[in-house]
C-alpha atoms as a PDB file:
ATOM      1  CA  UNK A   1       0.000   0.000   0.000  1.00  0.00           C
ATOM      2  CA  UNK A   2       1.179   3.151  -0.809  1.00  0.00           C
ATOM      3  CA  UNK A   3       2.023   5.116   2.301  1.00  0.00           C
ATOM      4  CA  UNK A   4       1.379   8.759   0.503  1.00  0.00           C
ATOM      5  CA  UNK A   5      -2.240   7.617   0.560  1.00  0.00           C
ATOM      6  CA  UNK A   6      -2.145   8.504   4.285  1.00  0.00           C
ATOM      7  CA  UNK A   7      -0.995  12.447   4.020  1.00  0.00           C
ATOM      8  CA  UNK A   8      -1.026  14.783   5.123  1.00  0.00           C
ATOM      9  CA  UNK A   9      -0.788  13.520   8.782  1.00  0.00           C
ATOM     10  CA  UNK A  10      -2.728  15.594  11.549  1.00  0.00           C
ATOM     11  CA  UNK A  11      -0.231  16.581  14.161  1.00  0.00           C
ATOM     12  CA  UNK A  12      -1.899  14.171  16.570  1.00  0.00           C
ATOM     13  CA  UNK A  13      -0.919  11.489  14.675  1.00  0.00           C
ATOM     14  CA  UNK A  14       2.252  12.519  13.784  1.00  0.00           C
ATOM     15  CA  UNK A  15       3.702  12.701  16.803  1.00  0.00           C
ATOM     16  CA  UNK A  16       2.126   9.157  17.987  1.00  0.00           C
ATOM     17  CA  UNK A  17       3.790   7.485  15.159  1.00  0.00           C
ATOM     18  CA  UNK A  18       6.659   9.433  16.216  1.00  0.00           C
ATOM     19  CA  UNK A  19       6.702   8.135  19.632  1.00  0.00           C
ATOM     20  CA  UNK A  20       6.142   4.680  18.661  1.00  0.00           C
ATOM     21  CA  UNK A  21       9.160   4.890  16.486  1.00  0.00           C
ATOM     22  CA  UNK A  22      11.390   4.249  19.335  1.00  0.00           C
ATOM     23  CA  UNK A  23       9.522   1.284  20.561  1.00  0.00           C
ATOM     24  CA  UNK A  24       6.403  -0.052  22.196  1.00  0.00           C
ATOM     25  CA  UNK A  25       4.684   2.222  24.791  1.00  0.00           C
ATOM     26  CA  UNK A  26       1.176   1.931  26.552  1.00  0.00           C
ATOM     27  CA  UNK A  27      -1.040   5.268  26.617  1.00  0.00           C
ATOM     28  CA  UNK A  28      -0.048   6.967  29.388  1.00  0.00           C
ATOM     29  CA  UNK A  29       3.714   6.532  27.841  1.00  0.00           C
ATOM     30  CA  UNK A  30       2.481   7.674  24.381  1.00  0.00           C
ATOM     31  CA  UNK A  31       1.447  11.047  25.949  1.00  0.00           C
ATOM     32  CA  UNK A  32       4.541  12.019  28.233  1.00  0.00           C
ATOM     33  CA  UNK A  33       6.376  10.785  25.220  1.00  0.00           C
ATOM     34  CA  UNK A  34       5.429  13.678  23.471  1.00  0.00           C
ATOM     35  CA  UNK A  35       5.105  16.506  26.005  1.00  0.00           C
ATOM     36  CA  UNK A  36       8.861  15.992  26.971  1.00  0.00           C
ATOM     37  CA  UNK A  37      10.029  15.739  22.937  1.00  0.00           C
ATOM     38  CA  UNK A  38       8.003  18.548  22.211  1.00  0.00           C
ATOM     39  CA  UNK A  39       9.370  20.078  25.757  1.00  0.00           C
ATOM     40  CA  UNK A  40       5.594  21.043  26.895  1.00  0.00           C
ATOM     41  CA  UNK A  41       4.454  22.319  23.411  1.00  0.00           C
ATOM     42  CA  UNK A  42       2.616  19.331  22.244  1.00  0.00           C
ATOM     43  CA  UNK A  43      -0.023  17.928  24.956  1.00  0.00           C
ATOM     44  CA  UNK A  44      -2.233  15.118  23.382  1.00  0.00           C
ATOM     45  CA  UNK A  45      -5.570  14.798  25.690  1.00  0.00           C
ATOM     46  CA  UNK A  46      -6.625  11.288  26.660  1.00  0.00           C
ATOM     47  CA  UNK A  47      -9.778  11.298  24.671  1.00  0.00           C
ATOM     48  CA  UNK A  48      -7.761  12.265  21.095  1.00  0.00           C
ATOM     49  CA  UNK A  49      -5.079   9.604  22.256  1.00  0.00           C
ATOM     50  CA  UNK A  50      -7.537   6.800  22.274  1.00  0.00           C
ATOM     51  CA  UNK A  51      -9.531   7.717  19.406  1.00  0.00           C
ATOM     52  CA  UNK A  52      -6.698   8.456  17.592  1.00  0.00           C
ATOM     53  CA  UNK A  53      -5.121   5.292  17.792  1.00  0.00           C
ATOM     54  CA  UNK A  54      -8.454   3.179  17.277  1.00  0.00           C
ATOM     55  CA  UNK A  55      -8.542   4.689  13.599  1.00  0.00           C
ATOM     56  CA  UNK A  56      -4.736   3.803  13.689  1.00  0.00           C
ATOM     57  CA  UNK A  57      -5.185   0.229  14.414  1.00  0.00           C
ATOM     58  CA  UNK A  58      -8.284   0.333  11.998  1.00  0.00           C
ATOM     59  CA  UNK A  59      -5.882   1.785   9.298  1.00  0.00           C
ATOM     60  CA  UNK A  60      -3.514  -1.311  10.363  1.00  0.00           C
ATOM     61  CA  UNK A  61      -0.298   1.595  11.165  1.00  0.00           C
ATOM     62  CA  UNK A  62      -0.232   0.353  14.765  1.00  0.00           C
ATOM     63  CA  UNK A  63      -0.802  -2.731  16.497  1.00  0.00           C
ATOM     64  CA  UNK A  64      -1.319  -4.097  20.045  1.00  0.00           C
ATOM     65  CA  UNK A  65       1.569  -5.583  21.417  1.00  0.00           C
ATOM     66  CA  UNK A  66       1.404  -8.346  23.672  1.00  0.00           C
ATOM     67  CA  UNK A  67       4.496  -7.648  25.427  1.00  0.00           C
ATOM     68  CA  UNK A  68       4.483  -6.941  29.098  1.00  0.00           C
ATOM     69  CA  UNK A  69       7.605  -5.404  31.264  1.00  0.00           C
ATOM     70  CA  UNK A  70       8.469  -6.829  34.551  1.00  0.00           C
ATOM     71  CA  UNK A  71       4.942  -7.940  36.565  1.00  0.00           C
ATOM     72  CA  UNK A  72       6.718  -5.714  39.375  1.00  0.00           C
ATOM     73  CA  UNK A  73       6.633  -2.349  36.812  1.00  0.00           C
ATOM     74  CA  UNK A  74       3.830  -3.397  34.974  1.00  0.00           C
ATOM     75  CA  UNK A  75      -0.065  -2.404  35.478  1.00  0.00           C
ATOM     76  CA  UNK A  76      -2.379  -5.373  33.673  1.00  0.00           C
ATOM     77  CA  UNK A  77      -5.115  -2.688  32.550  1.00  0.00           C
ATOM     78  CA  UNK A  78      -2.470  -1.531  30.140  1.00  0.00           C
ATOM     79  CA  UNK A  79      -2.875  -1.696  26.550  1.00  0.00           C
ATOM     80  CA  UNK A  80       0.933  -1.649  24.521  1.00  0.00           C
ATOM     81  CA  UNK A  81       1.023  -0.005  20.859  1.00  0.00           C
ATOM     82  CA  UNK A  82       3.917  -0.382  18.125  1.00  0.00           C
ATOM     83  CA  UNK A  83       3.982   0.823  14.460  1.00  0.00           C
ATOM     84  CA  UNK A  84       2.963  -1.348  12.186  1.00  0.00           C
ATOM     85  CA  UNK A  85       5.716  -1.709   9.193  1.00  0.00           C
ATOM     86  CA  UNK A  86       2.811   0.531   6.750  1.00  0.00           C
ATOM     87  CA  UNK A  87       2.936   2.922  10.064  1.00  0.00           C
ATOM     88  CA  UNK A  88       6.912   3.069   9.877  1.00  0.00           C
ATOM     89  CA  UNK A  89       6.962   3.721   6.079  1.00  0.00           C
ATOM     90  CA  UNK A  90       4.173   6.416   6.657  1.00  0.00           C
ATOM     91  CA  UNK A  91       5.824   8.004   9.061  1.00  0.00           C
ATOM     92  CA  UNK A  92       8.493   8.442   6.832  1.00  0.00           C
ATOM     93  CA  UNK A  93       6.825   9.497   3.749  1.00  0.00           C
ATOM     94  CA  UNK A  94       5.016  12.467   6.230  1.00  0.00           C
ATOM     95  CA  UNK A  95       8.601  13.777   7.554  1.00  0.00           C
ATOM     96  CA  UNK A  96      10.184  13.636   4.323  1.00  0.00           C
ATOM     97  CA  UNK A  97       6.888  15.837   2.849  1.00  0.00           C
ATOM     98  CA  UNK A  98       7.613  18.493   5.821  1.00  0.00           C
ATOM     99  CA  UNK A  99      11.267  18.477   4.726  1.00  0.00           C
ATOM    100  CA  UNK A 100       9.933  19.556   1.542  1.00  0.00           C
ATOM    101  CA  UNK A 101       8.077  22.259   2.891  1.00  0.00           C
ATOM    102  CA  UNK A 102      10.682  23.542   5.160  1.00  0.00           C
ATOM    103  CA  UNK A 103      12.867  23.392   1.816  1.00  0.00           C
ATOM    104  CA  UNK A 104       9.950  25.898   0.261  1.00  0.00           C
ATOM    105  CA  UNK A 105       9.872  27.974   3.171  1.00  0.00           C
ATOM    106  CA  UNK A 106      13.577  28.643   2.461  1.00  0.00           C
ATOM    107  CA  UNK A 107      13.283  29.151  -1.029  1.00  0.00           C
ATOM    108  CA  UNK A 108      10.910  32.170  -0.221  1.00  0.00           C
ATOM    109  CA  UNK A 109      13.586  33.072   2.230  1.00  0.00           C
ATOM    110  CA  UNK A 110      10.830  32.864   5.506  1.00  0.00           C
ATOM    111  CA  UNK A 111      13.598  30.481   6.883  1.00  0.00           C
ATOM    112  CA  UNK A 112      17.157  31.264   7.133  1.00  0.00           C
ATOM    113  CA  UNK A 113      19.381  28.637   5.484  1.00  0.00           C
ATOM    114  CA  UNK A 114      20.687  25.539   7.203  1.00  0.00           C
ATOM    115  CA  UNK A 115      24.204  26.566   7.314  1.00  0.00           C
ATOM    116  CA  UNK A 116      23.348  29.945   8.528  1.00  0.00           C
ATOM    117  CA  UNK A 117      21.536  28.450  11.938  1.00  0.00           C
ATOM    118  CA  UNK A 118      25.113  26.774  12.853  1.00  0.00           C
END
């Protein structure tokens, strides 16, 4: 499947995909994930977490893990996420399509150049 059929990503799902990129994570992990990457800029709510990845399961970009961590870390009501291999290649397609844009932005000089920002 082609993984531009996805894009343009909403920001939401962007940065789940993101997270997941690193390895598996439950909800909770999914969503301090993100605040500390995005160092508090980012927040995703519980209820657009959840329904968020239910279409991305649907979509088959993510998928429940059955892995647990140590019984002694671990809390049994929690669900574990990955990405999917289609997730990982859509990921991919939807940060190479910002790189474009960024590219844009600094052929209409609104950015300064790369080698300018040190």
């Amino acid at each position: 499947m082609d993984p531009k059929r996805f894009l343009p990503l909403t920001p939401a799902v962007f940065q789940i995909l993101l997270t997941l990129a690193d390895g598996e994570r439950h909800g909770y992990g999914i969503v301090r994930e993100v605040e500390q990457r995005s160092e508090g800029k980012a927040h995703l709510g519980l209820g657009t977490l959840y329904s968020t990845i239910k279409r991305l399961l649907a979509a088959g970009l993510v998928e429940q893990s059955q892995w647990r961590p140590d019984p002694a870390l671990d809390d049994e009501r929690r669900r574990y996420y990955r990405l999917s291999e289609l997730g990982r290649r859509v990921a991919v397609a939807e940060a190479e399509r910002l790189v474009e844009l960024v590219a844009d932005a600094r052929s209409k000089k609104l950015l300064a150049a790369p080698e300018v920002l040190g």
